[in-house]
Protein backbone atom coordinates (compact mmCIF):
# COMPACT_ATOMS: atom_id res chain seq x y z
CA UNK A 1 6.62 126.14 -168.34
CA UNK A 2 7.94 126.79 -171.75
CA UNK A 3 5.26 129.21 -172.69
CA UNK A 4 5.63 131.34 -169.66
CA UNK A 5 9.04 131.21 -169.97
CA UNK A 6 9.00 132.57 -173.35
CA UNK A 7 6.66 134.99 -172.41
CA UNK A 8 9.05 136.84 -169.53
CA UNK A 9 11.67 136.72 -172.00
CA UNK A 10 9.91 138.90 -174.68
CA UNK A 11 8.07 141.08 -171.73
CA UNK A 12 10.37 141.70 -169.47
CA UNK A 13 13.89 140.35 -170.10
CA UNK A 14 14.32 141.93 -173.32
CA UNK A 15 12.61 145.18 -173.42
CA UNK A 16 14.81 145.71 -169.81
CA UNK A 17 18.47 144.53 -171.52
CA UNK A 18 18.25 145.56 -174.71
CA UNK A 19 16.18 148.45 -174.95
CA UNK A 20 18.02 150.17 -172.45
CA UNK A 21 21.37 149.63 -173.66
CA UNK A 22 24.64 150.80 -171.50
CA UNK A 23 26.60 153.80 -172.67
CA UNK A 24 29.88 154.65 -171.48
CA UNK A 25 32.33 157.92 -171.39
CA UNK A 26 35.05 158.53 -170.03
CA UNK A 27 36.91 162.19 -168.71
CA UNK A 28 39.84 163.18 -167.51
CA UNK A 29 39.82 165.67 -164.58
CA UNK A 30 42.45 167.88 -164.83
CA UNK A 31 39.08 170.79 -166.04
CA UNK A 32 36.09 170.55 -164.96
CA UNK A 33 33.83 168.75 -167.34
CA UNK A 34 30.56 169.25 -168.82
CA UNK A 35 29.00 166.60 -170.36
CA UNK A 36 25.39 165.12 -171.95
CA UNK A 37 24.04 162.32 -171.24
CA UNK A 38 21.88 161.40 -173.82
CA UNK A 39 19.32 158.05 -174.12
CA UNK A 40 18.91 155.74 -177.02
CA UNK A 41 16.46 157.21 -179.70
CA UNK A 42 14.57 153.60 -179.68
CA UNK A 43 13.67 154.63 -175.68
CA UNK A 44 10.36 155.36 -174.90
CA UNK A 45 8.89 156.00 -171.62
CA UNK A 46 12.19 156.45 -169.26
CA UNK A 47 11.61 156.35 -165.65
CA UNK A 48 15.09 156.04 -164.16
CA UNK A 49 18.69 157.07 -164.78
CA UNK A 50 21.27 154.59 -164.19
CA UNK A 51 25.14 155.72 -163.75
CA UNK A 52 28.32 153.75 -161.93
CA UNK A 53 31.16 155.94 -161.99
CA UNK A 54 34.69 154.70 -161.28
CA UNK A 55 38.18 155.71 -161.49
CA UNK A 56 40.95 157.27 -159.06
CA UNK A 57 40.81 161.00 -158.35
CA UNK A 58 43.72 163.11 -155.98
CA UNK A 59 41.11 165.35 -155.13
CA UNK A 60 37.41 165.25 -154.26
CA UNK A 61 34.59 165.86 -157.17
CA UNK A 62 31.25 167.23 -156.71
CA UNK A 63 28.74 166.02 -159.70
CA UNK A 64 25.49 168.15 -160.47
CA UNK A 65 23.06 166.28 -162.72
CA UNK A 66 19.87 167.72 -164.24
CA UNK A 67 17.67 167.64 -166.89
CA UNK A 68 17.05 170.28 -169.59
CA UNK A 69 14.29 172.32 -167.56
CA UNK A 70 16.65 172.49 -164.27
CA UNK A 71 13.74 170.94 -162.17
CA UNK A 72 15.09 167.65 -161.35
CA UNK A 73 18.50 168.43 -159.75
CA UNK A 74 21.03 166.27 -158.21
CA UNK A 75 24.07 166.36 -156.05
CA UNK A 76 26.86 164.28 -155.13
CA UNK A 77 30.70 164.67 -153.73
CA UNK A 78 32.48 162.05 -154.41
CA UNK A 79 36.33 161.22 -151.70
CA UNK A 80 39.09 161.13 -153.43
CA UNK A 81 40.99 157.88 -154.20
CA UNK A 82 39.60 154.95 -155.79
CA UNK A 83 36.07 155.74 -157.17
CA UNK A 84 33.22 152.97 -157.51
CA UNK A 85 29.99 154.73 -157.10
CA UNK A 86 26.41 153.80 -157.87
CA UNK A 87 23.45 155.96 -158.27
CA UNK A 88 20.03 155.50 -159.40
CA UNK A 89 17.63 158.56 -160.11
CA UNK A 90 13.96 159.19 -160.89
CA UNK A 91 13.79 160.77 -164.31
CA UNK A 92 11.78 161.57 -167.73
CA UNK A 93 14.12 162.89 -169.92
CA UNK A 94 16.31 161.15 -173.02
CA UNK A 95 19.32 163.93 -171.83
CA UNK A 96 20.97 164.22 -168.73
CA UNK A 97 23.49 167.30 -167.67
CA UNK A 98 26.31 166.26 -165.84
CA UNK A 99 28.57 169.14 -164.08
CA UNK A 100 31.70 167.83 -163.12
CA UNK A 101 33.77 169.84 -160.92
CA UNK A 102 37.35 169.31 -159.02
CA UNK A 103 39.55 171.56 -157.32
CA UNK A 104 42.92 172.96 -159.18
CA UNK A 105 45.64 170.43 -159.99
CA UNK A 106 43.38 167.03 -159.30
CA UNK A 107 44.61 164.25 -161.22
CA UNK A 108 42.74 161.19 -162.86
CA UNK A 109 40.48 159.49 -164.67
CA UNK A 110 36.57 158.59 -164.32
CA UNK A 111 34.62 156.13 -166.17
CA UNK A 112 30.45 156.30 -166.26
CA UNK A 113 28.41 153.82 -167.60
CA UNK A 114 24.87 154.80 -167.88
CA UNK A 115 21.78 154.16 -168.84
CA UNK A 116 18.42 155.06 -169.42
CA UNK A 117 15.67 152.86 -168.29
CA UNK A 118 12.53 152.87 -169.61
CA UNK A 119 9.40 150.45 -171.33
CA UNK A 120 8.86 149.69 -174.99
């Protein structure tokens, strides 16, 4: 039991929580926003992007994501008022581009903690 427990730690607990460490920013959305995602240099192999986004918004706010070649695009709109959302993407690439767009005069704040997830 010992053995095999110290063997899913090193395989599959570790390489999970500490090689694909969480990253957070924060924006305010007064402009739209711009920003880069980018992964860990240690990360090999990434297979998903992992973002939670929360925060309070007056308005609505639509969020493009893609990577550098513009192949693997997303879209979300996100209701205005408290924000807690979750979202969990196929993708290959240490960068993300993150569009962040709101209508004139929206107030508040967003928080995203990502991550990268990938093998050793």
């Amino acid at each position: 039991m010992i053995v095999l427990s110290y063997f899913a730690y090193h395989n599959y607990i570790v390489p999970f929580n500490l090689n694909n460490a969480e990253q957070t920013k924060t924006i305010n959305l007064e402009n739209d926003q711009n920003i880069v995602l980018v992964a860990d240099k240690k990360q090999k192999n990434i297979t998903t992007l992992e973002f939670e986004i929360t925060g309070k918004s007056t308005k609505n706010v639509s969020i493009i994501t893609f990577d550098s070649s513009k192949e693997n695009i997303q879209s979300v709109t996100i209701k205005k008022g408290t924000i807690d959302h979750v979202n969990f993407f196929n993708w290959t690439s240490d960068s993300c581009f993150m569009e962040i767009s709101t209508p004139e005069n929206t107030k508040g704040k967003l928080t995203i903690k990502y991550r990268f997830i990938g093998s050793k």
